[in-house]
Protein backbone atom coordinates (compact mmCIF):
# COMPACT_ATOMS: atom_id res chain seq x y z
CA UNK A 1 54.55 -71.48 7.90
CA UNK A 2 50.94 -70.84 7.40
CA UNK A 3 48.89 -73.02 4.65
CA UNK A 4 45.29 -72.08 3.86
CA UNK A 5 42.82 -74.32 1.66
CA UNK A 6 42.43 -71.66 -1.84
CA UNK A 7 38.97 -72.31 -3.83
CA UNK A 8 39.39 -71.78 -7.51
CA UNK A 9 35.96 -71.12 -9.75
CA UNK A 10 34.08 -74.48 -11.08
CA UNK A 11 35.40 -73.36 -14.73
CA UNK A 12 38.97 -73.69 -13.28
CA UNK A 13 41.36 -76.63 -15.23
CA UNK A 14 42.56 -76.92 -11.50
CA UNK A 15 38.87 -76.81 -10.03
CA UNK A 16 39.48 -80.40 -8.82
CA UNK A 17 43.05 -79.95 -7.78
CA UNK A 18 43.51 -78.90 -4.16
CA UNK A 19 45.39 -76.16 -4.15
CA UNK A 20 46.82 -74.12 -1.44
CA UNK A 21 48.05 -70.76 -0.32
CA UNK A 22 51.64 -71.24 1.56
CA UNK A 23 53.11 -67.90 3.21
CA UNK A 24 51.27 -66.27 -0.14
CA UNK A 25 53.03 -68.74 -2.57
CA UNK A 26 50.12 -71.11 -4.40
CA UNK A 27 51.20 -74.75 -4.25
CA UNK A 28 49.21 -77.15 -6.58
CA UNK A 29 48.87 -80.44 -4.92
CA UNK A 30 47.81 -83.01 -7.62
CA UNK A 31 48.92 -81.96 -10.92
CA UNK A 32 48.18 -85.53 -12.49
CA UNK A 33 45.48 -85.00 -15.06
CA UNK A 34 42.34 -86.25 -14.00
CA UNK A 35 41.25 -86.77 -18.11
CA UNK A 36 43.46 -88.32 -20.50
CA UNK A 37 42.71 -89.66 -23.84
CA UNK A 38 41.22 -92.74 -23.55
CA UNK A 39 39.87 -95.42 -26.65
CA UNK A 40 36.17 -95.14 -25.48
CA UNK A 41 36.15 -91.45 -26.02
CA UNK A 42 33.61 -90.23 -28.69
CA UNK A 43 34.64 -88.63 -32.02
CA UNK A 44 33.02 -85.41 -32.84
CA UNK A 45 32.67 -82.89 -36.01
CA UNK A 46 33.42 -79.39 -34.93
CA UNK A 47 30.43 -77.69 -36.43
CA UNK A 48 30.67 -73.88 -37.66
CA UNK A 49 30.01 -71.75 -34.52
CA UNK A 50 31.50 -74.21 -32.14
CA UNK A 51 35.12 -73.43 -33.37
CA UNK A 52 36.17 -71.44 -30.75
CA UNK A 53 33.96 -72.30 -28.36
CA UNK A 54 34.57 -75.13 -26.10
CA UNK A 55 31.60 -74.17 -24.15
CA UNK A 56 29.72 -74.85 -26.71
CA UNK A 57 30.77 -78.24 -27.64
CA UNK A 58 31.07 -79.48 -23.69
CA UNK A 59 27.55 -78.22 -23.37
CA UNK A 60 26.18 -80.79 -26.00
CA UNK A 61 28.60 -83.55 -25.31
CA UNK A 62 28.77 -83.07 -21.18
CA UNK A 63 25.44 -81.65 -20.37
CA UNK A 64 27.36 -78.30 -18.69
CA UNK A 65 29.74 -75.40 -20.20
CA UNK A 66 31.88 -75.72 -17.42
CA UNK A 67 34.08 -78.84 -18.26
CA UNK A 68 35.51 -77.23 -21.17
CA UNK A 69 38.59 -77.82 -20.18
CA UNK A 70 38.25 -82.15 -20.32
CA UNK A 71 37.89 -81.66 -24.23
CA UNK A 72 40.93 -79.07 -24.14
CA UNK A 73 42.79 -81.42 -22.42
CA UNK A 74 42.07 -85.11 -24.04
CA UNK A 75 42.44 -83.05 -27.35
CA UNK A 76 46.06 -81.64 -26.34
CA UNK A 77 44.61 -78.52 -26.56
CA UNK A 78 46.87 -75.52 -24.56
CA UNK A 79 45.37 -73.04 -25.67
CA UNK A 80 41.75 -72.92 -25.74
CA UNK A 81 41.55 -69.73 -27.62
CA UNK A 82 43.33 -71.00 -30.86
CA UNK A 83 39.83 -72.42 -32.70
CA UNK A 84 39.52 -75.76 -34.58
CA UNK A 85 38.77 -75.95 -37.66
CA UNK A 86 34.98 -76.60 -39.06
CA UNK A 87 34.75 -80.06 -39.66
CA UNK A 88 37.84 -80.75 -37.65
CA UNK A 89 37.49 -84.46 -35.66
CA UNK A 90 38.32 -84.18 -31.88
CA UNK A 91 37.59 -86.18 -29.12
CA UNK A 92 35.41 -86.25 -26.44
CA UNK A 93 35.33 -88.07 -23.23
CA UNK A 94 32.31 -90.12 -22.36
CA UNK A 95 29.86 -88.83 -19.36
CA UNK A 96 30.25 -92.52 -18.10
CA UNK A 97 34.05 -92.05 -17.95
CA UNK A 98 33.58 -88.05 -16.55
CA UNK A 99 31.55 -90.10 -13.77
CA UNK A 100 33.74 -92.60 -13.14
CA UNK A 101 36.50 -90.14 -12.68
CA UNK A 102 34.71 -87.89 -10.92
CA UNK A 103 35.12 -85.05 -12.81
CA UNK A 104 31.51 -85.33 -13.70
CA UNK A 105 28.42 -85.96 -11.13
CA UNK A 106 25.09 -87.70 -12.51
């Protein structure tokens, strides 16, 4: 049995997950979510434009596009193609708590 380190793209919802390649057979190794809801997240109007665009939204709240998927997931979104609605109220997740979880580097 052969296991090799696999590097998924920054944009990846499993970016910070190792994963690995076993006899050609992926094999997630932490599949705890490393951002939950949490009470100090902020709440945030979806403004028209931004309702299908996660990007978007994670740009202004995160300072980067590429953690997206943290709003997908302490939203409960599975689907980040299905939009929100304009003037829907979601949540984001503070930069201090991205830090401190070390999803997010300052």
């Amino acid at each position: 049995m052969s296991a090799q380190r696999v590097e998924l793209p920054l944009y990846s919802l499993f970016s910070s997950t190792p994963v690995y390649n076993i006899d050609n057979v992926l094999v997630f190794g932490l599949l705890r979510d490393p951002v939950v809801p949490d009470p100090s997240d902020d709440l945030y109007l979806v403004n028209p434009g931004e309702t299908d665009r996660l990007d978007l939204i994670a740009a202004k709240a995160c300072g980067t596009t590429r953690l997206w998927w943290a709003i997908a997931r302490v939203n409960n979104v599975i689907d980040p193609e299905i939009p929100f609605d304009v003037r829907q109220q979601i949540r984001l997740p503070t930069r201090t708590r991205l830090a401190a979880l070390g999803v997010l580097a300052v």
